[in-house]
C-alpha atoms as a PDB file:
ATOM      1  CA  UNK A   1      -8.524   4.705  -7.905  1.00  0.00           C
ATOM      2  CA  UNK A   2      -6.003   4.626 -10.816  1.00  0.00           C
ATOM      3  CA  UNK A   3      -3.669   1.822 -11.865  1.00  0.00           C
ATOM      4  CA  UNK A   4      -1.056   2.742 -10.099  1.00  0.00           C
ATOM      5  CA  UNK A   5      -2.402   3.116  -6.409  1.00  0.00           C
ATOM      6  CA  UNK A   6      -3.514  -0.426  -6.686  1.00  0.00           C
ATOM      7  CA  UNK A   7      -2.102  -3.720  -4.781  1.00  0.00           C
ATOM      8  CA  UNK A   8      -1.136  -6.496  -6.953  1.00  0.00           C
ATOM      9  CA  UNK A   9      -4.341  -8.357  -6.012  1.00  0.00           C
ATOM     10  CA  UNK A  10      -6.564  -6.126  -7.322  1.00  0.00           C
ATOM     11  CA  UNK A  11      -4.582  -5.412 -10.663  1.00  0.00           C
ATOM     12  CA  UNK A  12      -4.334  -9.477 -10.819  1.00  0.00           C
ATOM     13  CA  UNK A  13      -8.671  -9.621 -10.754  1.00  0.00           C
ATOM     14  CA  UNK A  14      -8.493  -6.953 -13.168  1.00  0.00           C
ATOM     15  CA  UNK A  15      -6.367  -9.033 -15.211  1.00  0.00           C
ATOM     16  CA  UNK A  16      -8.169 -12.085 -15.165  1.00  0.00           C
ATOM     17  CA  UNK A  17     -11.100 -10.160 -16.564  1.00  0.00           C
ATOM     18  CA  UNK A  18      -8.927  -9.705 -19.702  1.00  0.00           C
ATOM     19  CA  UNK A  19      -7.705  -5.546 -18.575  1.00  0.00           C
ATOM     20  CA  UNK A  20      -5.124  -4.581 -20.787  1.00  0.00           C
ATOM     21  CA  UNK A  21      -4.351  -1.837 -18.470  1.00  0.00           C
ATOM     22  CA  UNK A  22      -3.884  -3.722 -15.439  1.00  0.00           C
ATOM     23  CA  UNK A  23      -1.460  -5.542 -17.955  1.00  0.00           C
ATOM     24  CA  UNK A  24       0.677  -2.362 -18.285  1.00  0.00           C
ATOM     25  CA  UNK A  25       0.598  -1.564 -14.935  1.00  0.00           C
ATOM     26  CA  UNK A  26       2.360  -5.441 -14.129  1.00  0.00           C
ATOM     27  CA  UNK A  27       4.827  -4.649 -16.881  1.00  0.00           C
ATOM     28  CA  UNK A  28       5.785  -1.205 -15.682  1.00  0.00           C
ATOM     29  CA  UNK A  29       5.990  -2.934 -11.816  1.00  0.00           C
ATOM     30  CA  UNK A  30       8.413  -5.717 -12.869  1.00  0.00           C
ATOM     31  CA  UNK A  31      10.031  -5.603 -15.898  1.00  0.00           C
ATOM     32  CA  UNK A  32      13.065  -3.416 -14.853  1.00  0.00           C
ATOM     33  CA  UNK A  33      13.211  -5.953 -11.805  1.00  0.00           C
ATOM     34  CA  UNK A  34      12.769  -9.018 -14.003  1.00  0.00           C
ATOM     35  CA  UNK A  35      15.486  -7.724 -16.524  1.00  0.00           C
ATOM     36  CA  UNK A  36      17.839  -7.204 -13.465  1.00  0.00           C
ATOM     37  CA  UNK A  37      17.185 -10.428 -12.185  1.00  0.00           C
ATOM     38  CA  UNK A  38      17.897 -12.214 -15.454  1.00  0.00           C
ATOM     39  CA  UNK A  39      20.926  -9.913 -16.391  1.00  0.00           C
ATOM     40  CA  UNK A  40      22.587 -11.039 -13.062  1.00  0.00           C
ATOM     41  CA  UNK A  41      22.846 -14.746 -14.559  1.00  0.00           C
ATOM     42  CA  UNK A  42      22.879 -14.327 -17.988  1.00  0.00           C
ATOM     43  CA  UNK A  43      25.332 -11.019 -18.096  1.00  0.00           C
ATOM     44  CA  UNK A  44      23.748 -10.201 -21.824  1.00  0.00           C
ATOM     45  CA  UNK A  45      21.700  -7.123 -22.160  1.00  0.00           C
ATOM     46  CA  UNK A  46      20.176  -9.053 -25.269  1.00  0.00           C
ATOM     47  CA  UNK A  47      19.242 -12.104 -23.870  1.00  0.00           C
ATOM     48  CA  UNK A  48      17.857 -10.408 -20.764  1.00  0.00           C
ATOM     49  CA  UNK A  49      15.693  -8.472 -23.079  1.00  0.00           C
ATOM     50  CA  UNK A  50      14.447 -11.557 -24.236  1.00  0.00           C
ATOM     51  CA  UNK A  51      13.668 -12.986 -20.949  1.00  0.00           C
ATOM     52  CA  UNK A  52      11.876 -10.082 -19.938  1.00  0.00           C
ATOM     53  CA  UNK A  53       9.551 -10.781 -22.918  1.00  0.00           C
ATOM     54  CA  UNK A  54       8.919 -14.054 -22.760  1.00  0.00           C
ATOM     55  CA  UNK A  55       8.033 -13.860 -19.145  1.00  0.00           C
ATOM     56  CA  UNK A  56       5.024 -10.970 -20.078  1.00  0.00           C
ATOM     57  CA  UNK A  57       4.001 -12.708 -23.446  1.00  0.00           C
ATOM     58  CA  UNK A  58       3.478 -16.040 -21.119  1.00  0.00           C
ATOM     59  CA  UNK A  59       2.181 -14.011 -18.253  1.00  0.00           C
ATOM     60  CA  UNK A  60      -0.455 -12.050 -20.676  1.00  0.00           C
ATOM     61  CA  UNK A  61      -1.413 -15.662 -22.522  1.00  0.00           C
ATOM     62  CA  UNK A  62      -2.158 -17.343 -19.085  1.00  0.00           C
ATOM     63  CA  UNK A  63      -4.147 -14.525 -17.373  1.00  0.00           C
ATOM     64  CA  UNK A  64      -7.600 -16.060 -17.512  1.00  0.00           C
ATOM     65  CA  UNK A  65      -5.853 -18.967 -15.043  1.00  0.00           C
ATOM     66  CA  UNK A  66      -3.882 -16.442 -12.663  1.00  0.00           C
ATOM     67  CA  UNK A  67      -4.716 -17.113  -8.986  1.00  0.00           C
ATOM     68  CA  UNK A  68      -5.348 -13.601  -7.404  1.00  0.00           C
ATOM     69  CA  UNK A  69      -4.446 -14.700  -4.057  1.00  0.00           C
ATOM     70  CA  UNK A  70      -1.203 -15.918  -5.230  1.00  0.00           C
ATOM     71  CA  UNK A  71       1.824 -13.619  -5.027  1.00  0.00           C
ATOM     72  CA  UNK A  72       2.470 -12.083  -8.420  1.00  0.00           C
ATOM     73  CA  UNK A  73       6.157 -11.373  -7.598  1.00  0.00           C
ATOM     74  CA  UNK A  74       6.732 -14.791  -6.566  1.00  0.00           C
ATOM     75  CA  UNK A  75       4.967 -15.772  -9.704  1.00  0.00           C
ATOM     76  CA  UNK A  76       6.479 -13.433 -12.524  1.00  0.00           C
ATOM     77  CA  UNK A  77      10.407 -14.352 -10.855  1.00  0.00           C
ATOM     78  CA  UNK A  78       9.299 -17.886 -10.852  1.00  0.00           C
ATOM     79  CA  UNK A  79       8.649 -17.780 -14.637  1.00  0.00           C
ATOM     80  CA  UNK A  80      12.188 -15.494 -15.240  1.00  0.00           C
ATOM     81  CA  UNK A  81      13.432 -18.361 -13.417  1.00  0.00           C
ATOM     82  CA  UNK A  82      12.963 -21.143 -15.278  1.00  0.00           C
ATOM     83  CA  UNK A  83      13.300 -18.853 -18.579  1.00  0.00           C
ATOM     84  CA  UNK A  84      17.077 -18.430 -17.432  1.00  0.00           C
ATOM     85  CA  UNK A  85      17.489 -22.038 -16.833  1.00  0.00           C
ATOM     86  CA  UNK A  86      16.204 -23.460 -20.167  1.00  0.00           C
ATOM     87  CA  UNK A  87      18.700 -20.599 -21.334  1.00  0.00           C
ATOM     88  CA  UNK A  88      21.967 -22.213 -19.493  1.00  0.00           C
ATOM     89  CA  UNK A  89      19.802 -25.728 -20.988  1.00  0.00           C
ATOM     90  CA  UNK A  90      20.007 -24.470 -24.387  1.00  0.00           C
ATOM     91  CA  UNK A  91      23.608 -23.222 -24.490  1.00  0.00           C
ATOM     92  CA  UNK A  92      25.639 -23.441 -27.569  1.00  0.00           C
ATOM     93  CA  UNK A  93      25.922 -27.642 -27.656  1.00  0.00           C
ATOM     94  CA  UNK A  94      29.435 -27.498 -29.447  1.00  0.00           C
ATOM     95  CA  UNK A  95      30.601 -25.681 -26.186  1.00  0.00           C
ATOM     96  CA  UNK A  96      29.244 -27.749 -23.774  1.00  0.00           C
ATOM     97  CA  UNK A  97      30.683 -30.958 -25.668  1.00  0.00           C
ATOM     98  CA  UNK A  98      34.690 -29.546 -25.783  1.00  0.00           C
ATOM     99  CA  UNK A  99      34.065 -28.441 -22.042  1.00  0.00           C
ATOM    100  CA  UNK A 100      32.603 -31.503 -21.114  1.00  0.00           C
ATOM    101  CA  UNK A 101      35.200 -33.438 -23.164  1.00  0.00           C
ATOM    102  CA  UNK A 102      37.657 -31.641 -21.596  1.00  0.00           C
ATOM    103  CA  UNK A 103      36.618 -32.176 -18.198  1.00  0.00           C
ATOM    104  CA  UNK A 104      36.009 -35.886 -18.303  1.00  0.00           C
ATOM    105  CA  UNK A 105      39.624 -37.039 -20.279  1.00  0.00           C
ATOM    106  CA  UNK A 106      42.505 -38.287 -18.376  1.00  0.00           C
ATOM    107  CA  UNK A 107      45.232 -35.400 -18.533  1.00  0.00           C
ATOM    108  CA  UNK A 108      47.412 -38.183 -20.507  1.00  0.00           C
ATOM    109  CA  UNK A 109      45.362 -38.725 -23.128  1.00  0.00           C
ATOM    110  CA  UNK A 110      47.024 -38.327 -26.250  1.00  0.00           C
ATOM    111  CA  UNK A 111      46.239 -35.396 -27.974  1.00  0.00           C
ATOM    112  CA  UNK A 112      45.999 -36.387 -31.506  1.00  0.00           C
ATOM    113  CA  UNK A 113      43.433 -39.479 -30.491  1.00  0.00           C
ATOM    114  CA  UNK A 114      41.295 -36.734 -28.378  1.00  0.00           C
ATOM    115  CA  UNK A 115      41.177 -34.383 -31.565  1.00  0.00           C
ATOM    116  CA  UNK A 116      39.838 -37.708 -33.643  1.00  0.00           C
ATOM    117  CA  UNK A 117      37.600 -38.231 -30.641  1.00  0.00           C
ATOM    118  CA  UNK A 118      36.637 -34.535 -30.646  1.00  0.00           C
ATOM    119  CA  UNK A 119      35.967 -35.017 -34.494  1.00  0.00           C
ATOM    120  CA  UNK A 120      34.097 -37.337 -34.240  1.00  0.00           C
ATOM    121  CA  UNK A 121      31.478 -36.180 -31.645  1.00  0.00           C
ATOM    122  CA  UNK A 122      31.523 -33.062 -33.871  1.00  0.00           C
ATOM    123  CA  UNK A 123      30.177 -35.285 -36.887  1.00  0.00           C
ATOM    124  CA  UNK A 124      27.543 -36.742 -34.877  1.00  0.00           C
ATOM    125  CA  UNK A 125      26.690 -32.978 -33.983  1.00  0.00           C
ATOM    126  CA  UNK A 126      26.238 -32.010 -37.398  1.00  0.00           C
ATOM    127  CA  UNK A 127      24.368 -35.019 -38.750  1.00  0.00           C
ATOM    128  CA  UNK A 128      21.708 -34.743 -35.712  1.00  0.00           C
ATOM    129  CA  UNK A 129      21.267 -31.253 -37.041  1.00  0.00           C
ATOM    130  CA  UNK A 130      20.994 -32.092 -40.515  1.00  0.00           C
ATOM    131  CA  UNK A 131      18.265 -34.412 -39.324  1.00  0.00           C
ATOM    132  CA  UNK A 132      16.472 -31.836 -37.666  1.00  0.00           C
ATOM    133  CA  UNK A 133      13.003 -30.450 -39.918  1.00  0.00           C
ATOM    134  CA  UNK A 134      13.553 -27.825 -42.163  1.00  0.00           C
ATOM    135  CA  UNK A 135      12.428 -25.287 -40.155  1.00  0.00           C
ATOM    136  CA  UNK A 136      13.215 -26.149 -36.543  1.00  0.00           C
ATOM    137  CA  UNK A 137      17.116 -26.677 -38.123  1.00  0.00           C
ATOM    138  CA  UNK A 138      17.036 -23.228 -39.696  1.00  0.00           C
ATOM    139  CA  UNK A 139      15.961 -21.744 -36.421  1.00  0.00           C
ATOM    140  CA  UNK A 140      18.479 -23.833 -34.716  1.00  0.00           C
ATOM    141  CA  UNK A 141      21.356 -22.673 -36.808  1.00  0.00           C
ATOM    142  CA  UNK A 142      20.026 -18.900 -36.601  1.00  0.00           C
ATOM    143  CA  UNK A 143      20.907 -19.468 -32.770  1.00  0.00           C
ATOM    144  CA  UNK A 144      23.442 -21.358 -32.062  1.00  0.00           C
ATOM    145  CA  UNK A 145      25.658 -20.344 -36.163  1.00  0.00           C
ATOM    146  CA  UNK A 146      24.329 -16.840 -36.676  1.00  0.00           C
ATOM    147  CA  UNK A 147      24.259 -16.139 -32.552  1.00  0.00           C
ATOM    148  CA  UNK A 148      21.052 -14.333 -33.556  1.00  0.00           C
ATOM    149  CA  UNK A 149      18.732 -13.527 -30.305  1.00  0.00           C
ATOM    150  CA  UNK A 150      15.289 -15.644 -30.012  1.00  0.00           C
ATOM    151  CA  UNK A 151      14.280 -11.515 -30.425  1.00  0.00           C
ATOM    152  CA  UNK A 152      15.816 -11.975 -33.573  1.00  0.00           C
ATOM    153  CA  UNK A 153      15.329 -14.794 -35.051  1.00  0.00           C
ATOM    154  CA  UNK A 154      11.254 -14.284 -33.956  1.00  0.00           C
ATOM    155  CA  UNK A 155      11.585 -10.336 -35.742  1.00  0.00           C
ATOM    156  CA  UNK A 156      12.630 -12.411 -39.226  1.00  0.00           C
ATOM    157  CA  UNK A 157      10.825 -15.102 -39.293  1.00  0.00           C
ATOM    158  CA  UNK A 158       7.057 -13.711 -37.966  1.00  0.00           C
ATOM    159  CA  UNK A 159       6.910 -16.335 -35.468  1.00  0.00           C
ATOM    160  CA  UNK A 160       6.474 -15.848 -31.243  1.00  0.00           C
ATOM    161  CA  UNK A 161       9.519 -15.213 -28.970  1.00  0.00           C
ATOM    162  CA  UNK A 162       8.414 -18.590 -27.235  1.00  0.00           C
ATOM    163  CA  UNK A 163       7.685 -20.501 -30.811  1.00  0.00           C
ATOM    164  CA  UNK A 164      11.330 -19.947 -31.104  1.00  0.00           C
ATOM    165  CA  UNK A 165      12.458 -21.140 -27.516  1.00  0.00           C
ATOM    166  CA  UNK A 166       9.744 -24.235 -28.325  1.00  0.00           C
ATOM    167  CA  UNK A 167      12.236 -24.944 -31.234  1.00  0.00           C
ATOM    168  CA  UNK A 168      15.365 -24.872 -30.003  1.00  0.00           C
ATOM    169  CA  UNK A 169      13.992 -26.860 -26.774  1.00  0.00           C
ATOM    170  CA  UNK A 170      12.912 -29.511 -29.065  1.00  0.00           C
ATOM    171  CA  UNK A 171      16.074 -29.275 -31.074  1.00  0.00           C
ATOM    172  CA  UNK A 172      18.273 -30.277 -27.945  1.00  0.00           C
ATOM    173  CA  UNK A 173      15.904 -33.194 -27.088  1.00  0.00           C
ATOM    174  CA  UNK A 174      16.529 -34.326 -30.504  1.00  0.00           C
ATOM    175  CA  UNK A 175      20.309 -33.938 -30.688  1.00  0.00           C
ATOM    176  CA  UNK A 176      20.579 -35.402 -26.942  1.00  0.00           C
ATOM    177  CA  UNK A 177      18.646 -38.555 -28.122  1.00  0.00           C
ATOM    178  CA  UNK A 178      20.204 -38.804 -31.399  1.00  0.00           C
ATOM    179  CA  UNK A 179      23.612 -39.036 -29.381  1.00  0.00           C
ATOM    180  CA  UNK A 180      22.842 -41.154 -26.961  1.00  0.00           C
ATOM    181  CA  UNK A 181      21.911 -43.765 -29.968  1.00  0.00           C
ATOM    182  CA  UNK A 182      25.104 -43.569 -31.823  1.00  0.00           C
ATOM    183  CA  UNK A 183      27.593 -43.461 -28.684  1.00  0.00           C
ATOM    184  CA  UNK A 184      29.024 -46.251 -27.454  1.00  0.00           C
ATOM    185  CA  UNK A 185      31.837 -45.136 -25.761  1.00  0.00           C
ATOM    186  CA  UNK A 186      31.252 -44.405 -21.927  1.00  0.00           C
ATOM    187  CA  UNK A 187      32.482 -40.387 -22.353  1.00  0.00           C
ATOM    188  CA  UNK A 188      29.078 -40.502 -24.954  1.00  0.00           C
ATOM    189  CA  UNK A 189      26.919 -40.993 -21.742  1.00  0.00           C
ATOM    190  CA  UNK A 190      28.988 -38.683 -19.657  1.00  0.00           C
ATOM    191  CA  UNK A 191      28.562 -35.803 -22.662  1.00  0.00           C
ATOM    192  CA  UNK A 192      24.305 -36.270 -22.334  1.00  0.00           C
ATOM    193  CA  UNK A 193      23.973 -34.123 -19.010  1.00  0.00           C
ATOM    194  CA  UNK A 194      25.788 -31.456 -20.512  1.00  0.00           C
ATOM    195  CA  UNK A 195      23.137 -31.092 -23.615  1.00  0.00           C
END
């Protein structure tokens, strides 16, 4: 019986048993549905692309723990899933501050004070990511300055797709504590759940 004519269980104890093939079989199954999926919520072919890949470099580095009797489908959307929402997570952080800013101030608030409020916020932005190491602020910046994909940024620096989405999750932890320590003003706490 070839690849093809077989059920997702069987490709699945194939898999376990290390079978690249029954690998390339799961990636020709899903990833067209997978990219779908993610390109219905994200609306970027790039990032999409990225999603896709992340799910089957994950998928391929967990295979010796995969439960055969489990649903595969269930399990590859699950990981797409949570790929797409540590990608709304890790939105640009200077965008999520001016919306959140301007969702939370009173519609009288004088404009010139909420530019020197705005300003300021955006200093406390940059010195969190000056703050950052070396290398987790240069992938950082690659992102979020250079609006390279995690594709990209992973292509020029030799690292792993998820190494990069490791970094930039670990960047926004770091920037969402670093604000919450130099805010005192009570929009500062309000800003946090949109980091």
């Amino acid at each position: 019986m070839s690849y093809f004519a077989k059920s997702d269980k069987e490709l699945a104890l194939a898999l376990v048993k290390d079978s690249e093939s029954a690998f390339k079989e799961f990636y020709i199954r899903y990833k067209d549905r997978l990219w779908h999926y993610a390109f219905s919520f994200l609306k970027s072919e790039a990032e999409s692309d990225d999603i896709v890949q992340e799910v089957f470099i994950r998928f391929w580095e967990m295979r010796a723990f995969i439960d055969p009797e489990l649903s595969i489908s269930s399990f590859l959307y699950t990981m797409a899933k949570n790929r797409i929402l540590n990608y709304f997570r890790d939105m640009d952080v200077e965008s999520q501050l001016k919306k959140a800013f301007a969702l939370k101030l009173p519609v009288e608030t004088d404009s010139v004070e909420s530019e020197l409020i705005f300003s300021e916020y955006k200093r406390i932005l940059t010195d969190a990511i000056e703050n950052l190491p070396p290398q987790r602020q240069r992938i950082f910046n690659m992102s979020r300055i250079e609006h390279k994909s995690h594709k990209e940024i992973a292509s020029q620096l030799g690292i792993s797709v998820s190494t990069v989405q490791e970094h930039i999750s670990e960047s926004l932890r770091f920037i969402k504590g670093y604000f919450s320590k130099r805010m005192d003003l009570p929009l500062g706490i309000l800003l946090l759940t949109f980091l």
